[in-house]
C-alpha atoms as a PDB file:
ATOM      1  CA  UNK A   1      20.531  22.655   7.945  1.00  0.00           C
ATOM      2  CA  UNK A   2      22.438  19.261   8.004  1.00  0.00           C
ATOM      3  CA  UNK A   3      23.977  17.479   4.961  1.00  0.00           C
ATOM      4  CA  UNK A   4      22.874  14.264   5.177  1.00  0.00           C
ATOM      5  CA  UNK A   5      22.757  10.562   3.795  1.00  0.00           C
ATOM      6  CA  UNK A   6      20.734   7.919   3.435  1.00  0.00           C
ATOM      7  CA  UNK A   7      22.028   4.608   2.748  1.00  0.00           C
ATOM      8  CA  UNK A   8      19.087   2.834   1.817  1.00  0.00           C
ATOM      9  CA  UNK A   9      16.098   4.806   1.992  1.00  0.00           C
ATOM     10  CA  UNK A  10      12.959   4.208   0.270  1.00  0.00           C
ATOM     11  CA  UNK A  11      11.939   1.803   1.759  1.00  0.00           C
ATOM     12  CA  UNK A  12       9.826   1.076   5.612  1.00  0.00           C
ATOM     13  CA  UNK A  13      11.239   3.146   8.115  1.00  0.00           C
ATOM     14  CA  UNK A  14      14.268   4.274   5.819  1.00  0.00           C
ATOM     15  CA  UNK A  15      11.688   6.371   3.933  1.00  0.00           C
ATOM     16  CA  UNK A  16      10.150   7.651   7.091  1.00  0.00           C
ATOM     17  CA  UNK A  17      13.715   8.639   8.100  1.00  0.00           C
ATOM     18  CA  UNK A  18      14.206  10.759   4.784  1.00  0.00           C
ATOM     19  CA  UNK A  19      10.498  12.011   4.978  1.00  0.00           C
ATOM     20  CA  UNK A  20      11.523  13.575   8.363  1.00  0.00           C
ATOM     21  CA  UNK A  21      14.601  14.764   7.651  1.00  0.00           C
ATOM     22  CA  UNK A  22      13.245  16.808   4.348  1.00  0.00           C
ATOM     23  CA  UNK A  23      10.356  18.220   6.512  1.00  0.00           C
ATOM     24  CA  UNK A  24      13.114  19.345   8.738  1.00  0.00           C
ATOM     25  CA  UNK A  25      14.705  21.607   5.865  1.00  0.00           C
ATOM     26  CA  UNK A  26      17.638  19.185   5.966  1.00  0.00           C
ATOM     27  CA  UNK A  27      19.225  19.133   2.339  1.00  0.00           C
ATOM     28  CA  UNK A  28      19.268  15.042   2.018  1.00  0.00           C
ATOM     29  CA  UNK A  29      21.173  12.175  -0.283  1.00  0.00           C
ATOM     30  CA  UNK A  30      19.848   9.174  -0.855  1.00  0.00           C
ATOM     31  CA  UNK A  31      21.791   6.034  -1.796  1.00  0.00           C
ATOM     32  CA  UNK A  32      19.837   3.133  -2.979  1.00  0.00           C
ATOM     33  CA  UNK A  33      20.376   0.230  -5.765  1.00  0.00           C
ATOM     34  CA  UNK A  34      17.355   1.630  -7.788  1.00  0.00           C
ATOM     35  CA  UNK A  35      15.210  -1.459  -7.434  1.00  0.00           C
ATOM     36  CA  UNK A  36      12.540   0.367  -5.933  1.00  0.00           C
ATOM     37  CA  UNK A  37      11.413   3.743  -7.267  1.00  0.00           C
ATOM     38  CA  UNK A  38      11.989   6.458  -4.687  1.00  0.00           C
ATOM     39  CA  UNK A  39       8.773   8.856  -3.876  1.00  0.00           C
ATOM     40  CA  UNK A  40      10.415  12.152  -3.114  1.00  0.00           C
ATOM     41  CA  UNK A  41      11.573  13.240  -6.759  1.00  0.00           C
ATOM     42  CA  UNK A  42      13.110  16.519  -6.938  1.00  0.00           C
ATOM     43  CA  UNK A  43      13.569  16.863  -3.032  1.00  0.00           C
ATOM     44  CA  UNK A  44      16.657  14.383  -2.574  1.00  0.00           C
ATOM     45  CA  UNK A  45      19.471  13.601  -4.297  1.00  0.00           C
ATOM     46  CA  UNK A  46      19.421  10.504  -5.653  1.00  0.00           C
ATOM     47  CA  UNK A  47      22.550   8.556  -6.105  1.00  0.00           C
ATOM     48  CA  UNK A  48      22.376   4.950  -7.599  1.00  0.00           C
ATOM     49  CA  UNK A  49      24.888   2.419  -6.843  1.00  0.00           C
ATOM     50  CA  UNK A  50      25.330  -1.045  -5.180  1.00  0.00           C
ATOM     51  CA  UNK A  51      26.864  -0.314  -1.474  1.00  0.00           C
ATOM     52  CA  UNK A  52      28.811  -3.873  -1.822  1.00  0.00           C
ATOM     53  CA  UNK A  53      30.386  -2.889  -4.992  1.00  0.00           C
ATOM     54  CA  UNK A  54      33.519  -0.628  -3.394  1.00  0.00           C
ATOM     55  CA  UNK A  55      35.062   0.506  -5.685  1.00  0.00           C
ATOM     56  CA  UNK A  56      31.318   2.046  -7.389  1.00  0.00           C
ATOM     57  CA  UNK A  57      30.745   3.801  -3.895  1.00  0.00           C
ATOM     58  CA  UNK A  58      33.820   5.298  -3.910  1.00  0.00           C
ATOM     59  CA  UNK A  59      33.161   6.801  -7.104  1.00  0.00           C
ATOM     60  CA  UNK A  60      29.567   7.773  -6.289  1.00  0.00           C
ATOM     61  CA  UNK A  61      30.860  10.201  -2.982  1.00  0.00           C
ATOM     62  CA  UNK A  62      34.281  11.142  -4.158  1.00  0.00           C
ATOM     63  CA  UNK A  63      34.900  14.397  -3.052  1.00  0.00           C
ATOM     64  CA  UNK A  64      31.442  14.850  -1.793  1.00  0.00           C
ATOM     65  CA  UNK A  65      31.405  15.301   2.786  1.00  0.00           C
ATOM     66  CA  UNK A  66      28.388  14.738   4.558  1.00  0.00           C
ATOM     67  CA  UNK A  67      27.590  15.723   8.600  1.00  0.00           C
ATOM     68  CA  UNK A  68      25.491  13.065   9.238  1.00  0.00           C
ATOM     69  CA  UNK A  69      25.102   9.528   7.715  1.00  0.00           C
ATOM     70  CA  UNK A  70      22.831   6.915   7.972  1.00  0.00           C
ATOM     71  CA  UNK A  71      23.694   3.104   7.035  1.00  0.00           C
ATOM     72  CA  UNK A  72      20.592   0.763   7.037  1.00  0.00           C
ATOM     73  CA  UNK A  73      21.912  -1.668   4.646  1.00  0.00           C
ATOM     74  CA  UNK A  74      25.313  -2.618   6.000  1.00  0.00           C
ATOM     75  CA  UNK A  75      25.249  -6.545   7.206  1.00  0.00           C
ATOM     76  CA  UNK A  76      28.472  -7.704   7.366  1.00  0.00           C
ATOM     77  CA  UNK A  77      31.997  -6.626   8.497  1.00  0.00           C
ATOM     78  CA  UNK A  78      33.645  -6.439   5.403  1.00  0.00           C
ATOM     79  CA  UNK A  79      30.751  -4.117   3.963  1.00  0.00           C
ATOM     80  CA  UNK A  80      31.637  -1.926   7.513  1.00  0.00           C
ATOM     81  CA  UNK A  81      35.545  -1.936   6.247  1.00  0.00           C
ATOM     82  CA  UNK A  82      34.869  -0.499   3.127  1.00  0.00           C
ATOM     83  CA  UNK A  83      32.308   1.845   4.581  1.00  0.00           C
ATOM     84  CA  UNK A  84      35.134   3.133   7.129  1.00  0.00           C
ATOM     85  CA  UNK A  85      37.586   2.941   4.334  1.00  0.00           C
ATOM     86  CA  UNK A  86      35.501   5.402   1.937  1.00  0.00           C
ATOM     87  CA  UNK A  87      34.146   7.423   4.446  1.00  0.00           C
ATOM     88  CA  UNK A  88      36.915   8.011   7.068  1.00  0.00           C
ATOM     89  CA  UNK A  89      37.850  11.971   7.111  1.00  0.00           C
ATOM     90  CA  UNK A  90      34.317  13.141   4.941  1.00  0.00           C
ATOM     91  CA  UNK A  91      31.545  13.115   7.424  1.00  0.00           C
ATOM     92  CA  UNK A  92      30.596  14.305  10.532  1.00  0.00           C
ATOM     93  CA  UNK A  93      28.898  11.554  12.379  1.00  0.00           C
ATOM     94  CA  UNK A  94      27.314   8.055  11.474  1.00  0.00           C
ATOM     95  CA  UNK A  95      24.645   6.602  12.442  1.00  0.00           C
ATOM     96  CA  UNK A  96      24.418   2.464  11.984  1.00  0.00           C
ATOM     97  CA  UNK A  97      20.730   0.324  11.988  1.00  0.00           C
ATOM     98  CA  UNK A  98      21.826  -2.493  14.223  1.00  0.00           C
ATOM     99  CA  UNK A  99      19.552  -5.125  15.683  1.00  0.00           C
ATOM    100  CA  UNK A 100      18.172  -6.870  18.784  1.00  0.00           C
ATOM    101  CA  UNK A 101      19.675 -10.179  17.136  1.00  0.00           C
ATOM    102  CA  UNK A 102      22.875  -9.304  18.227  1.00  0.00           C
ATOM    103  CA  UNK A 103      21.657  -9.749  22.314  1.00  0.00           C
ATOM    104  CA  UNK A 104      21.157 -13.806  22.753  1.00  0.00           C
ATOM    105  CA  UNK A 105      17.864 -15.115  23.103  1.00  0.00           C
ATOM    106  CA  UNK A 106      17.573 -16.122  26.979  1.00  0.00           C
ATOM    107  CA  UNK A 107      14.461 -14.697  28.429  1.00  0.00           C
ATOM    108  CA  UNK A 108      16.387 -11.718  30.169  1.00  0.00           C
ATOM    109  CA  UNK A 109      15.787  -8.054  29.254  1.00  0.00           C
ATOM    110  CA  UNK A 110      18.911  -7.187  27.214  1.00  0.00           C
ATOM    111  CA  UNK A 111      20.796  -3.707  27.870  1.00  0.00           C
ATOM    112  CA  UNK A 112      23.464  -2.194  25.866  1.00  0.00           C
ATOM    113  CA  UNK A 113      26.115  -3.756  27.940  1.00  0.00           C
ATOM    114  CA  UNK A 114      24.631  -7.716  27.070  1.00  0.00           C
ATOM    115  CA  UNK A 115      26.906  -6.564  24.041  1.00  0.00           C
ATOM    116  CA  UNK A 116      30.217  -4.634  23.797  1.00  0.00           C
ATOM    117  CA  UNK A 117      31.147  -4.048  20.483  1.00  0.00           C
ATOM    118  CA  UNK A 118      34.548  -2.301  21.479  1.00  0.00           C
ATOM    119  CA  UNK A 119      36.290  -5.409  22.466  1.00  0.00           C
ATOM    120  CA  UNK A 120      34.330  -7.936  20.368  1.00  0.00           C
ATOM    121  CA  UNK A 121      36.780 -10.272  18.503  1.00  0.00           C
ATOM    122  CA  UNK A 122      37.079  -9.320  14.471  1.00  0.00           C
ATOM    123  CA  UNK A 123      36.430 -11.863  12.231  1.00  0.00           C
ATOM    124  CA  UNK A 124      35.554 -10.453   8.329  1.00  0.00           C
ATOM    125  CA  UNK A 125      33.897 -11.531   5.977  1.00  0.00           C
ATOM    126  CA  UNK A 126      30.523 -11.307   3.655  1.00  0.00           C
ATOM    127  CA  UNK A 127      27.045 -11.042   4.542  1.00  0.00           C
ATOM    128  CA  UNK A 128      27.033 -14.924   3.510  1.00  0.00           C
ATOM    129  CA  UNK A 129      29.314 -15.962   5.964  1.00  0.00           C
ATOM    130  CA  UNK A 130      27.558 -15.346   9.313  1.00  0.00           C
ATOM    131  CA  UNK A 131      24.171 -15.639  10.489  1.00  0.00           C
ATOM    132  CA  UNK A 132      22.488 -11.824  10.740  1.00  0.00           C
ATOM    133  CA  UNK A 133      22.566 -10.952  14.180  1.00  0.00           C
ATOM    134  CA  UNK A 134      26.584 -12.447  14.039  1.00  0.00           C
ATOM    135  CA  UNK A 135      27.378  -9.939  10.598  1.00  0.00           C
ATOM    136  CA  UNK A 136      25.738  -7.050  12.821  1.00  0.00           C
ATOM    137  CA  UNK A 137      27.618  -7.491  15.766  1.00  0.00           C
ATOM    138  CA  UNK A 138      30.624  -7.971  13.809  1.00  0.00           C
ATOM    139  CA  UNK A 139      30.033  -4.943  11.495  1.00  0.00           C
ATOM    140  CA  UNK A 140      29.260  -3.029  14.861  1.00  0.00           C
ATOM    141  CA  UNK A 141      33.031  -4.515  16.089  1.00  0.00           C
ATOM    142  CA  UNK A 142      34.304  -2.696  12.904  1.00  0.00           C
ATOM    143  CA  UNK A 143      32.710   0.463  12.825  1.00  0.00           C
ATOM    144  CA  UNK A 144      33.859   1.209  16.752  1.00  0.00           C
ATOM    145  CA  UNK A 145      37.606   0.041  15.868  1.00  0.00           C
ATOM    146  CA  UNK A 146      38.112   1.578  12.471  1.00  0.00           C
ATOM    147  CA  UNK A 147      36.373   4.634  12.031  1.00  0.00           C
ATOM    148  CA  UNK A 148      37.804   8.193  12.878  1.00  0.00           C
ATOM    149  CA  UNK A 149      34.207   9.680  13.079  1.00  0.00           C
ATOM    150  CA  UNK A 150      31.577   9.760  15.440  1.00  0.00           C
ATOM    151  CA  UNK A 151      29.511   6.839  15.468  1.00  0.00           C
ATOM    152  CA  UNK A 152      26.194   5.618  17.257  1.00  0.00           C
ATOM    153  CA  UNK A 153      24.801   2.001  16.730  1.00  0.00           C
ATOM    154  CA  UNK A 154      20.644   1.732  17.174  1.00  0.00           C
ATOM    155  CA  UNK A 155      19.701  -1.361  18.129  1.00  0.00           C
ATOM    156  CA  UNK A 156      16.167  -2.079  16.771  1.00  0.00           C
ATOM    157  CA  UNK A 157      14.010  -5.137  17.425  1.00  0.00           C
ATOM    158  CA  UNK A 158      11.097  -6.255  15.073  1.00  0.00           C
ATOM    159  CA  UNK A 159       9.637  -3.022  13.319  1.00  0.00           C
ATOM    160  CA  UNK A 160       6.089  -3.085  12.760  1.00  0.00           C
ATOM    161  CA  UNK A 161       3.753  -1.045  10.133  1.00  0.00           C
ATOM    162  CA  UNK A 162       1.146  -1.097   7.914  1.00  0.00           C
ATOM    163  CA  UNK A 163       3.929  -1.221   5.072  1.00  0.00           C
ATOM    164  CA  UNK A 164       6.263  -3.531   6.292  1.00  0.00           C
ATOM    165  CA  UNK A 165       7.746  -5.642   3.318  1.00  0.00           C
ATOM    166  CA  UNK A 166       8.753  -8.475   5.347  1.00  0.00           C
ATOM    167  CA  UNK A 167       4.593  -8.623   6.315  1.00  0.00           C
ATOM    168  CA  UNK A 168       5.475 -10.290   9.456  1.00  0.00           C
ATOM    169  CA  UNK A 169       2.930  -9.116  11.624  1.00  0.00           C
ATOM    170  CA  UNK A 170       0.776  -9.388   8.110  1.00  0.00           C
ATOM    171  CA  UNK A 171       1.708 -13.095   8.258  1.00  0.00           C
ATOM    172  CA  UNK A 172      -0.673 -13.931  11.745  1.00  0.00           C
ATOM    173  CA  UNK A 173      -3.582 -11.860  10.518  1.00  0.00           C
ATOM    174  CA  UNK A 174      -3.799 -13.719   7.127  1.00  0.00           C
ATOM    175  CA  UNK A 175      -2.939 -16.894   8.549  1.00  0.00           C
ATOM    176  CA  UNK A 176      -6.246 -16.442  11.112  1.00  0.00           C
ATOM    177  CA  UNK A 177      -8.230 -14.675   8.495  1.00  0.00           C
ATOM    178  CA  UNK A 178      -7.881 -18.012   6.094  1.00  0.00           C
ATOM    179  CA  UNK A 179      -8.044 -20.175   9.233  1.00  0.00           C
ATOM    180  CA  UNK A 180      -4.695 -21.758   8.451  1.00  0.00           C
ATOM    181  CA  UNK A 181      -2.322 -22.865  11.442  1.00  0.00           C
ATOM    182  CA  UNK A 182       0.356 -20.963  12.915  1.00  0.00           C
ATOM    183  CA  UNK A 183       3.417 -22.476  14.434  1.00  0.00           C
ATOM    184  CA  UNK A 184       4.513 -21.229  17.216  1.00  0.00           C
ATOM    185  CA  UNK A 185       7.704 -23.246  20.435  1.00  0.00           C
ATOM    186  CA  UNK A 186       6.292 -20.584  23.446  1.00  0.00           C
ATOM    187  CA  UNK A 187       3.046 -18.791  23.581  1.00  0.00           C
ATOM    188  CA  UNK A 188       4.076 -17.027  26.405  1.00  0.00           C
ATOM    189  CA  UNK A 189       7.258 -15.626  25.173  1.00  0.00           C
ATOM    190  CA  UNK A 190       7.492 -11.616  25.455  1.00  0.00           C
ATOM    191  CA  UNK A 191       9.147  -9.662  22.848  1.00  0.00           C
ATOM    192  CA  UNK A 192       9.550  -5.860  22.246  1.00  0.00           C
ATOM    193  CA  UNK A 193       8.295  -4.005  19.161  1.00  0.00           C
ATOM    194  CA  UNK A 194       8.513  -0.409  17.325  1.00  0.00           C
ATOM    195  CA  UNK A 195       6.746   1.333  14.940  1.00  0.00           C
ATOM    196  CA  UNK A 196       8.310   2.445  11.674  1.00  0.00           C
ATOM    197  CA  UNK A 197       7.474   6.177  12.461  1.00  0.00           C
ATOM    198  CA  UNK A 198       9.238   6.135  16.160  1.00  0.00           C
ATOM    199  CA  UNK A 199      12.348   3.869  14.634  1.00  0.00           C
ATOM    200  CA  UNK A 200      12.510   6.702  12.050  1.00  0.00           C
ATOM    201  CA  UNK A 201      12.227   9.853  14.952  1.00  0.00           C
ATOM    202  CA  UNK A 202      14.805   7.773  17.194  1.00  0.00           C
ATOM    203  CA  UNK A 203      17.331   8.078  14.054  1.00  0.00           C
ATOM    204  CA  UNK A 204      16.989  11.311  13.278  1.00  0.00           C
ATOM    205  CA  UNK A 205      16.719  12.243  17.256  1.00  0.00           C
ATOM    206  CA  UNK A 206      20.159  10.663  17.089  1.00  0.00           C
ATOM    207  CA  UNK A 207      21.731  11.488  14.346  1.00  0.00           C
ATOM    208  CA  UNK A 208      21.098  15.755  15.038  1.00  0.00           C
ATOM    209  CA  UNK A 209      22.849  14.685  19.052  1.00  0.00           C
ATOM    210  CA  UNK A 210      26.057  14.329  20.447  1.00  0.00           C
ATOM    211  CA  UNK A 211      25.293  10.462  21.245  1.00  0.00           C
ATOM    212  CA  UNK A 212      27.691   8.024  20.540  1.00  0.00           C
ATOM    213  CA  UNK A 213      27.684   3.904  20.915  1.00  0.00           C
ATOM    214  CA  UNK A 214      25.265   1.724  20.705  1.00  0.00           C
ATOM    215  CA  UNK A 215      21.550   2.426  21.356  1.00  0.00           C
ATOM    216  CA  UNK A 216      18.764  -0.158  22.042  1.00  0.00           C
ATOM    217  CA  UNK A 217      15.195   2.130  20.713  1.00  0.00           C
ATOM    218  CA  UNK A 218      12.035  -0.015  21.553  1.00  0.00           C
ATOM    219  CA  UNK A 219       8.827   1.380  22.883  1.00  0.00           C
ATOM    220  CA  UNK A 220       7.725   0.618  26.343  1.00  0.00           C
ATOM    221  CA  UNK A 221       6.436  -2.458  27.044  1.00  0.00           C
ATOM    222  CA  UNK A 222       6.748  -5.864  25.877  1.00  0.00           C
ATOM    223  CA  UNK A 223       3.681  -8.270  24.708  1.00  0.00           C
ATOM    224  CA  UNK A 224       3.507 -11.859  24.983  1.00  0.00           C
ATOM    225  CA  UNK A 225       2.739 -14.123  22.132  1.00  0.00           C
ATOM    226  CA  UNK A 226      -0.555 -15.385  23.395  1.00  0.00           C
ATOM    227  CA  UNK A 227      -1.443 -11.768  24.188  1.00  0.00           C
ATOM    228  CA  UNK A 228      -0.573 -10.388  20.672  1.00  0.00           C
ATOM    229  CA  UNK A 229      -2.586 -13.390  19.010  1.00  0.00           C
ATOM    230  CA  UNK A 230      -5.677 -12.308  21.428  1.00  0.00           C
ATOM    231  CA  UNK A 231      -5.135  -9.113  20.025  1.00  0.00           C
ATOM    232  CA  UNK A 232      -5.550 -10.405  16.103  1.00  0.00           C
ATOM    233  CA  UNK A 233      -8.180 -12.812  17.036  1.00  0.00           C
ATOM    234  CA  UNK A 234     -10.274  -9.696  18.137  1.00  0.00           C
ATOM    235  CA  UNK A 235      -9.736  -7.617  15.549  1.00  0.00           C
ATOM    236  CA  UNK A 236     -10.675 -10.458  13.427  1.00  0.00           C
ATOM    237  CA  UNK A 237     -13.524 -11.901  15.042  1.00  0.00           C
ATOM    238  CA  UNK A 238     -12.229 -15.652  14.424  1.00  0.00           C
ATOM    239  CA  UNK A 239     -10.067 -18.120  16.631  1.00  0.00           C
ATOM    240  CA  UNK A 240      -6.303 -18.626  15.946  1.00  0.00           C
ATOM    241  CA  UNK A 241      -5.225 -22.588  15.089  1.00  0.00           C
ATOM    242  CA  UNK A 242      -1.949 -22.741  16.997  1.00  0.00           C
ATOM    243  CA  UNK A 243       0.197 -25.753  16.552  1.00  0.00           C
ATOM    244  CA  UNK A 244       3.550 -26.610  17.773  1.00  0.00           C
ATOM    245  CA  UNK A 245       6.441 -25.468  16.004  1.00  0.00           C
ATOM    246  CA  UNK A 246       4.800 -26.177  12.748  1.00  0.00           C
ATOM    247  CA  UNK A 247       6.611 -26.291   9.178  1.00  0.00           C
ATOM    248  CA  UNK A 248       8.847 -23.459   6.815  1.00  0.00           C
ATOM    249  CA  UNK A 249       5.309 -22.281   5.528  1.00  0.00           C
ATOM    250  CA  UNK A 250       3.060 -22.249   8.851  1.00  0.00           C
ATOM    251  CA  UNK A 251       5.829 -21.330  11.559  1.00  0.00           C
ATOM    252  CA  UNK A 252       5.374 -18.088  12.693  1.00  0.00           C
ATOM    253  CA  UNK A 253       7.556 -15.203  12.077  1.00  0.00           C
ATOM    254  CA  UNK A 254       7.705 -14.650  15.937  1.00  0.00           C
ATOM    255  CA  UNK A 255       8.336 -18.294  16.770  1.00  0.00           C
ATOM    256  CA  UNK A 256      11.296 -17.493  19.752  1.00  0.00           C
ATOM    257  CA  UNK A 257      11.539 -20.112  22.245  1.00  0.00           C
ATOM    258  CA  UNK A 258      12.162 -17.816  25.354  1.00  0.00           C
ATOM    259  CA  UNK A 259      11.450 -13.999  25.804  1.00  0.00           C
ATOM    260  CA  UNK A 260      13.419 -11.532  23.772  1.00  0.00           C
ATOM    261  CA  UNK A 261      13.107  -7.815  24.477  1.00  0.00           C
ATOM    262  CA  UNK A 262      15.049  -5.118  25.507  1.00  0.00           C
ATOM    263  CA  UNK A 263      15.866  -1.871  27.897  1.00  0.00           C
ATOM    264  CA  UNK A 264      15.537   1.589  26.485  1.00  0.00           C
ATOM    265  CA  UNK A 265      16.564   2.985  29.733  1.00  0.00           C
ATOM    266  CA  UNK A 266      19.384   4.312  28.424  1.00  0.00           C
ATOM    267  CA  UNK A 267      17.676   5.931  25.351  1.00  0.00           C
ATOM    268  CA  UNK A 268      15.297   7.541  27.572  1.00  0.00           C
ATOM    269  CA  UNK A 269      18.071   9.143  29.995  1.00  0.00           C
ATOM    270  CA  UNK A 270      18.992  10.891  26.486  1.00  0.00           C
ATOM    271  CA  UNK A 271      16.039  12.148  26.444  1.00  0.00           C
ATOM    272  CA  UNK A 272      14.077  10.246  24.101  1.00  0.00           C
ATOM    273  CA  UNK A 273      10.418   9.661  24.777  1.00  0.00           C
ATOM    274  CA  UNK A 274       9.581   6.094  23.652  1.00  0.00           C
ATOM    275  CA  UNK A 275       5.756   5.599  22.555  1.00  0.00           C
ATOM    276  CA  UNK A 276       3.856   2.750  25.179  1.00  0.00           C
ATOM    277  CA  UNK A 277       3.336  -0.303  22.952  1.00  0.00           C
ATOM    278  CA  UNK A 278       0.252  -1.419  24.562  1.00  0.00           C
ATOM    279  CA  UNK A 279      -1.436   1.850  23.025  1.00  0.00           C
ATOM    280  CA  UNK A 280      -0.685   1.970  19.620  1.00  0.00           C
ATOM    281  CA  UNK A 281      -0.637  -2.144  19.058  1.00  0.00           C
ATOM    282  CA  UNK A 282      -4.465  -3.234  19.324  1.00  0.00           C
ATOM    283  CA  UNK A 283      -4.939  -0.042  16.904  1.00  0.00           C
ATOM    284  CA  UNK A 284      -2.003  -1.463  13.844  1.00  0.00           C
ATOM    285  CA  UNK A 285      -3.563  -4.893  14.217  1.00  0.00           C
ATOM    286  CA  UNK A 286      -6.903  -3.279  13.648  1.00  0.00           C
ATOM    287  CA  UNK A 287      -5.573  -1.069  10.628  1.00  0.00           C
ATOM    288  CA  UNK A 288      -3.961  -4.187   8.938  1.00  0.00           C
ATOM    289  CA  UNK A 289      -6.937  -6.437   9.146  1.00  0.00           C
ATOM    290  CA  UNK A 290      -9.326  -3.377   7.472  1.00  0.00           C
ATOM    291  CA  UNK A 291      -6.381  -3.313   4.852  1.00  0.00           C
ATOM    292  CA  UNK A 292      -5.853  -6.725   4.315  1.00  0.00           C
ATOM    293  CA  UNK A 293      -9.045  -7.640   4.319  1.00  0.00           C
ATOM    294  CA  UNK A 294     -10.209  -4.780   1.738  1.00  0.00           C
ATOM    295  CA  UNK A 295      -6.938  -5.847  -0.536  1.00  0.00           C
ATOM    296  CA  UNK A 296      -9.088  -9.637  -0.321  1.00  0.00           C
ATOM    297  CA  UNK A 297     -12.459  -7.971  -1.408  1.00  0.00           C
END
């Protein structure tokens, strides 16, 4: 049985992560803001506190050593500072949610090495100051410099589920449902997807190893936009109205110019076995539009 943390954790594949970890007999911690009521009552400790406050997450884990940690909610290097400056000496290993966004966009499947966090110039600052995937690979730069324990960066690109709050997948199935445009610069951009489930068994497939550095964890495959908009269109029995680029409200969440996906080659040498997207993605699609469309009725 592992002591373990959850920065961040009731929500998506956070909550996944913590649902797998207590079915594990792991005895579990959960840090979160309290904005959103967390499911798993007596089984978790639940500590309440606003990870950018310092000097409040200091006082929440004083004392208190954990062997594994997970930080989902860290976005900027300052935030990674004050993690490493709290946490340094107290826990075994942690385990950081990166992001695809910190590989460029250039139509070329991205490996770890597309991105070296070890000798990536350090520039701090807030979560304001840089654009996401810029505060992740900065935060990333951080972690790897300044902390004395163990860490492993997982590189996730777009997560998909049926309870996705950002609803980005949602997003093209209501837009074709109400027969509103969609706008999108290159149909036939690929990208590379995961589910919530399989981003939540990577972390905890990680955080239990002896694997350290960064991490992309994508299943196999990649999808094109046209193909994944054939894909809603048959689920939903009506025709997609694609225009270019389109406005704030009508541009679609997956609007890249030029491919953007990623190798899990090295994931899979670790011994991870990554899902095949083309299996599981004409069967979400289908589960959404029954949901959505019951939520409608």
């Amino acid at each position: 049985m592992k002591k373990i943390l959850v920065i961040g954790g009731t929500r998506f594949f956070g909550k996944k992560l913590v649902e797998q970890c207590i079915a594990k007999g792991h005895q579990v911690t959960i840090i979160t803001r309290g904005h959103t009521e967390q499911p798993f009552k007596q089984q978790v400790e639940h500590i309440i506190v606003d990870r950018t406050d310092q000097q409040a997450l200091k006082q929440a884990v004083v004392n208190r050593d954990f062997d594994v940690v997970y930080d989902n909610i860290c976005y900027s290097p300052n935030e990674a500072q004050q993690f490493c400056e709290i946490f340094n000496g107290h826990i075994g290993k942690l385990v950081f949610t990166s992001t695809m966004s910190t590989y460029e966009m250039d139509g070329i499947e991205k490996t770890e090495e597309d991105f070296n966090p070890y000798d990536y110039p350090i520039q701090f600052g807030d979560t304001a100051d840089f654009s996401y995937g810029e505060g992740k690979r900065l935060a990333e730069a951080v972690l790897y410099k300044e902390a004395t324990f163990p860490v492993a960066t997982v590189r996730f690109p777009i997560v998909m589920g049926l309870d996705d709050y950002t609803r980005r997948l949602h997003f093209h199935i209501e837009h074709v449902l109400q027969q509103k445009p969609m706008g999108f610069s290159n149909m036939e951009a690929e990208m590379s997807f995961i589910t919530a489930d399989e981003a939540a068994t990577f972390l905890l497939f990680i955080g239990l190893s002896n694997l350290e550095g960064p991490y992309n964890a994508t299943a196999n495959g990649t999808v094109s936009l046209q193909a994944l908009i054939t894909l809603v269109e048959e689920a939903t029995g009506q025709h997609a109205k694609i225009s270019l680029l389109g406005d704030s409200t009508s541009r679609s969440p997956y609007a890249i110019s030029q491919s953007w996906y990623m190798s899990n080659a090295k994931a899979t040498k670790a011994g991870f076995e990554f899902t095949q997207l083309s299996q599981w993605l004409p069967q979400l699609i289908q589960a959404m539009t029954r949901e959505i469309r019951l939520h409608k009725d």
